[in-house]
Protein backbone atom coordinates (compact mmCIF):
# COMPACT_ATOMS: atom_id res chain seq x y z
CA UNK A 1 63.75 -81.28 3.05
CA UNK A 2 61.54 -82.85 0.50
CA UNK A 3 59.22 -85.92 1.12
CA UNK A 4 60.12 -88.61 -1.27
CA UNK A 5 56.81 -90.61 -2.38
CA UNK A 6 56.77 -94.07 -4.60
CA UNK A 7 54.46 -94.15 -7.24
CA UNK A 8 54.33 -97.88 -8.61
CA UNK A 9 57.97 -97.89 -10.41
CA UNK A 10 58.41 -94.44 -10.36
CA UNK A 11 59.71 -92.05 -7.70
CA UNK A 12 58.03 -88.57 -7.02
CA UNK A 13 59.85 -86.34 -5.62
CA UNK A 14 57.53 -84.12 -3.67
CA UNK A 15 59.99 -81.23 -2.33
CA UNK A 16 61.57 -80.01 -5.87
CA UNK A 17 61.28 -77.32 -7.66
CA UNK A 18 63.50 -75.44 -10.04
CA UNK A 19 65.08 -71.70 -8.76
CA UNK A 20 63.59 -68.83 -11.07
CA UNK A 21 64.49 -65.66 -11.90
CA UNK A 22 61.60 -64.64 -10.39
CA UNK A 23 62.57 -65.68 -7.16
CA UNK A 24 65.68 -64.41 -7.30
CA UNK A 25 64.18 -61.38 -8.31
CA UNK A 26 61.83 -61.37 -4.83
CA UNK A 27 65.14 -62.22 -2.83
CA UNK A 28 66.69 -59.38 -4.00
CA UNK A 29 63.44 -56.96 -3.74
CA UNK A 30 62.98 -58.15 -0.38
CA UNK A 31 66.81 -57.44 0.66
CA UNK A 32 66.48 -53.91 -0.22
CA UNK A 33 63.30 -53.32 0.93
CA UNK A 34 64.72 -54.46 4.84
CA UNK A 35 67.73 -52.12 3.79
CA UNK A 36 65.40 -49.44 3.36
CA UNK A 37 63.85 -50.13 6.65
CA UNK A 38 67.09 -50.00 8.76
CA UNK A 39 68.42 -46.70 8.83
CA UNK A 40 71.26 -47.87 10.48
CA UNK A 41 72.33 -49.89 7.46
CA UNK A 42 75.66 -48.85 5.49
CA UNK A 43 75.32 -51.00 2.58
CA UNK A 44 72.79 -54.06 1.02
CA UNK A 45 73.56 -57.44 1.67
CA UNK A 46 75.04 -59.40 -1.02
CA UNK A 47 72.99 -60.25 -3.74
CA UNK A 48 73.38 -63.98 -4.67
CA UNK A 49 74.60 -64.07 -8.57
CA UNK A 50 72.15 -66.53 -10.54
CA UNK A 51 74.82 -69.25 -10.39
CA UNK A 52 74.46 -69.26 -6.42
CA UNK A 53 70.44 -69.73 -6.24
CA UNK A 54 70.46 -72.73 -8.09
CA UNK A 55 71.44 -75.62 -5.86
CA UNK A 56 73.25 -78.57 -6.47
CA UNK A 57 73.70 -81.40 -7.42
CA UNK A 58 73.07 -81.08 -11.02
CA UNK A 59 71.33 -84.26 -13.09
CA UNK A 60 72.39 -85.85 -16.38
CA UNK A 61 70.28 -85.30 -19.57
CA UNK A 62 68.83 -88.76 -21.09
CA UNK A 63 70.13 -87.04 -24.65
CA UNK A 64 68.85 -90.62 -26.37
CA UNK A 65 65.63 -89.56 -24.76
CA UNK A 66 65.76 -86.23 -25.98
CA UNK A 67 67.13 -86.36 -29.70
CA UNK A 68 63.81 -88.94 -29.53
CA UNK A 69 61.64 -86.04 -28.88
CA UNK A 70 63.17 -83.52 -31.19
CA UNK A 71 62.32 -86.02 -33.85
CA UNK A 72 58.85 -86.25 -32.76
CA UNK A 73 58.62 -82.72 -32.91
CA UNK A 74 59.77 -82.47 -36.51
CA UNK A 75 60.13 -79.00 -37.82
CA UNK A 76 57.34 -77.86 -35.21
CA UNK A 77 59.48 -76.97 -32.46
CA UNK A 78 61.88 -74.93 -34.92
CA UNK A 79 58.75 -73.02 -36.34
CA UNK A 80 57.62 -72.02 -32.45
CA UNK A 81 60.64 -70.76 -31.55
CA UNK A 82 61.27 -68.53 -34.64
CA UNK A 83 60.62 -65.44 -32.58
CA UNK A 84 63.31 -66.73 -30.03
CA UNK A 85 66.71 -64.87 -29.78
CA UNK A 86 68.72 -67.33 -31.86
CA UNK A 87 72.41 -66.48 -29.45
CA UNK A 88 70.17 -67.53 -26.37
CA UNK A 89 68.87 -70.51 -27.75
CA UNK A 90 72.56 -72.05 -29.14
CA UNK A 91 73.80 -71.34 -26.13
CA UNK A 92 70.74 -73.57 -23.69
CA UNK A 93 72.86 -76.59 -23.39
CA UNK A 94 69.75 -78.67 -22.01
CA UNK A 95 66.78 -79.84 -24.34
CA UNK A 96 63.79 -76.48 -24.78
CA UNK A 97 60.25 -76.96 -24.29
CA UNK A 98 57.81 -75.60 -26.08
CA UNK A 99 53.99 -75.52 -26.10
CA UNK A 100 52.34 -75.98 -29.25
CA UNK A 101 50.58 -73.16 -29.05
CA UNK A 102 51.68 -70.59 -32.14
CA UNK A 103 49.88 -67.48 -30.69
CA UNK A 104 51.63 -67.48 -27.21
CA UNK A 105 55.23 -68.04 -28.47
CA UNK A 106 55.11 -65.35 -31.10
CA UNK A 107 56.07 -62.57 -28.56
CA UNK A 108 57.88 -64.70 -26.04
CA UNK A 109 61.37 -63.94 -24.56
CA UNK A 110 64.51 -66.66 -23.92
CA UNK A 111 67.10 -65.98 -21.29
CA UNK A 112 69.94 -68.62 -20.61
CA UNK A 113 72.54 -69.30 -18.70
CA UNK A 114 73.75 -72.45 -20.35
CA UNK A 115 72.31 -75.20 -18.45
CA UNK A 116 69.49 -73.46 -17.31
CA UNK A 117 66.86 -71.32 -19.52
CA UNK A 118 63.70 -69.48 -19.01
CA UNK A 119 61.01 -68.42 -21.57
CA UNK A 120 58.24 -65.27 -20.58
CA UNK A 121 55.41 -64.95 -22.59
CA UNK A 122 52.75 -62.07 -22.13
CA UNK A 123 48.75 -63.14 -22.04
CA UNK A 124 45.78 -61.17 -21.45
CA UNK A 125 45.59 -60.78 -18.14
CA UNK A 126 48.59 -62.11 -16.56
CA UNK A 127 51.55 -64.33 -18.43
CA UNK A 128 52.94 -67.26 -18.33
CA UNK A 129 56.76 -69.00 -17.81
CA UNK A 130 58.64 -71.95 -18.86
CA UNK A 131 61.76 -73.22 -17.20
CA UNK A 132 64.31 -76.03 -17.54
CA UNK A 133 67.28 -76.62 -15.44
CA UNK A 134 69.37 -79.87 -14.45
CA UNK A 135 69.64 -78.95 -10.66
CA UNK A 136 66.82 -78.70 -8.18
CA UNK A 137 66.02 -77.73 -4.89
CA UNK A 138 63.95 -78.07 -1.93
CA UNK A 139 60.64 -76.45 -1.68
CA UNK A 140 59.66 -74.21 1.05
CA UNK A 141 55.73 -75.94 1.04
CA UNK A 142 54.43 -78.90 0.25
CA UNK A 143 53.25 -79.73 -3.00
CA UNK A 144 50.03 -81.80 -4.27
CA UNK A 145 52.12 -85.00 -6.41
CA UNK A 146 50.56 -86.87 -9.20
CA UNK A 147 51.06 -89.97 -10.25
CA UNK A 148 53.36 -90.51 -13.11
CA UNK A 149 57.26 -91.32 -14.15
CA UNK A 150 57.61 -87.51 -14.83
CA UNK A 151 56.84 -86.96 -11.57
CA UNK A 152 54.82 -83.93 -11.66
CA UNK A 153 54.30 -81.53 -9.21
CA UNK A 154 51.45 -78.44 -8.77
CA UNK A 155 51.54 -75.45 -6.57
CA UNK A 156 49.51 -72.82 -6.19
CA UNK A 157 51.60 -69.71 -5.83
CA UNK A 158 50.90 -65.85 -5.10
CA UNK A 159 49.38 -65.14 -8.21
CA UNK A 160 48.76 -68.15 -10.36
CA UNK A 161 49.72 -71.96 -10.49
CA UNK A 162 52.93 -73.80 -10.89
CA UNK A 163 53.82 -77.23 -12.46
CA UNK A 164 56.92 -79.17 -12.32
CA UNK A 165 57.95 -82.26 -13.62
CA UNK A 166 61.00 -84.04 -15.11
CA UNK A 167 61.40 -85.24 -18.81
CA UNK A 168 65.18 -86.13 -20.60
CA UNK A 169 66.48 -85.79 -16.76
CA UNK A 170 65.99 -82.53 -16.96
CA UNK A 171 63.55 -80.22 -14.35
CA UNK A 172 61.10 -78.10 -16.32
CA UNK A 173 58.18 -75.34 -15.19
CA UNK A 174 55.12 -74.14 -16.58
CA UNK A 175 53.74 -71.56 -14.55
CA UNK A 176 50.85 -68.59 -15.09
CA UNK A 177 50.83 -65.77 -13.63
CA UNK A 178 47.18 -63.76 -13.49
CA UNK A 179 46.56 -59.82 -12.86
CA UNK A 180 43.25 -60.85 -11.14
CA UNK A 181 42.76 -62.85 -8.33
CA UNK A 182 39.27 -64.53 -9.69
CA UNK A 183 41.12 -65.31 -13.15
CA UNK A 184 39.82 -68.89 -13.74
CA UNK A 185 43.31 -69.83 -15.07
CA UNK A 186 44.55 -69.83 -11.41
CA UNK A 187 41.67 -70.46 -9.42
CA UNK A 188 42.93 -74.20 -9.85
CA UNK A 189 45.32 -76.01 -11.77
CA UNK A 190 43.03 -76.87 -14.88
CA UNK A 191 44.91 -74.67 -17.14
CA UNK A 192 48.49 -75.32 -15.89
CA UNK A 193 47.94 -79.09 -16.60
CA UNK A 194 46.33 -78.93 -20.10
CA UNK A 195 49.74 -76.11 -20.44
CA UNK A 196 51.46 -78.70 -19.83
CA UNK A 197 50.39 -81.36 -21.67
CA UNK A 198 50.63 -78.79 -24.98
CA UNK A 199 54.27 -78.48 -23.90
CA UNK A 200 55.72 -81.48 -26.14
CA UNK A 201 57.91 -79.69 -28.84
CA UNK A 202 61.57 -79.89 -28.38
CA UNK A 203 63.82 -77.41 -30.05
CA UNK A 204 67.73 -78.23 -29.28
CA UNK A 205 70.07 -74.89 -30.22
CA UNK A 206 73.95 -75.54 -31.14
CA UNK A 207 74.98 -75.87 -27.41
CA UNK A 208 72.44 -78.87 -27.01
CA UNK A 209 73.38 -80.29 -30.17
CA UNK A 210 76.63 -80.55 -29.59
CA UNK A 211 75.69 -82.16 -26.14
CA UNK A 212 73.58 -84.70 -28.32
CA UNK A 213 76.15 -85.91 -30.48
CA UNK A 214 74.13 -84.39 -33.70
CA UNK A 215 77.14 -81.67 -34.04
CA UNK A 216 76.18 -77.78 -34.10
């Protein structure tokens, strides 16, 4: 389980972090792989559908919060995701983030499952993620907290860096991803942090919308 740490009036939750389709990707690679091993095996386990590697319990989206943002945003975040596939965005029922960052959302890809959505995004070198979801879960490792109400999180993973934090009530990612284990992108977390802090424009599809009270 998660440590829970108090920042001032905040509350970070150390042990959180949102379930990928990457990992459930590795889960599955890993399955087969010991299936391979064991010649005695008839059949693969299971594989655990998309709905049963994210955890419960699910949070509610601050929508007030959120509309607040897209207004912010203006017609930015619209103009970022232009490249998006419009069916996957009206159907992301939580509030897209986007960095503001033209040249590395031209060529990204959206996949959602309604209340949870991830973005992929090819760089030189490597490439990079973004996630939002409502539900968490516990993370296998510990994880270095910073101070803030958006609780954010950074973890250095097999290939790159990972930052989490919580905005509208709802979990999102940023995470790179680098070919090269020197890449100075993942060496340390300078470049998932200033990632993040580009990652301001909201973009709300019909699903959302709806959700908001601002019709579809």
């Amino acid at each position: 389980m998660g440590t829970i740490m108090r920042y001032g009036s905040g509350w970070a939750v150390a042990g959180l972090v949102i379930v990928s389709l990457v990992a459930g990707a590795a889960w599955i690679s890993t399955s087969e792989a010991q299936t391979r091993q064991d010649p005695g095996a008839t059949s693969p386990p299971p594989r655990p559908s998309i709905t049963a590697l994210v955890a419960r319990p699910r949070g509610a989206v601050d929508w007030q919060a959120a509309v607040g943002g897209l207004r912010q945003s203006a017609n930015v975040g619209e103009s970022l995701a232009a490249n998006l596939n419009r069916e996957q965005v009206d159907k992301t029922a939580v509030p897209i983030l986007l960095p503001r960052d033209p040249k590395l959302t031209a060529g990204a890809r959206i996949y959602s499952f309604g209340d949870y959505y991830t973005i992929t995004a090819d760089t030189l070198g490597g490439g990079v993620s973004l996630s939002g979801t409502t539900a968490t879960v516990p993370a296998g490792k510990p994880l270095k907290v910073e101070s803030g109400p958006e609780m954010l999180t950074v973890q250095r993973t097999v290939d790159g860096q990972l930052a989490s934090f919580v905005r509208f009530g709802v979990l999102y990612t940023v995470e790179i991803r680098c070919d090269t284990a020197g890449d100075p992108r993942c060496v340390d977390d300078n470049y998932v942090l200033g990632l993040v802090g580009k990652t301001t424009a909201v973009v709300m599809g019909k699903a959302a919308r709806q959700a908001a009270g601002l019709g579809g």
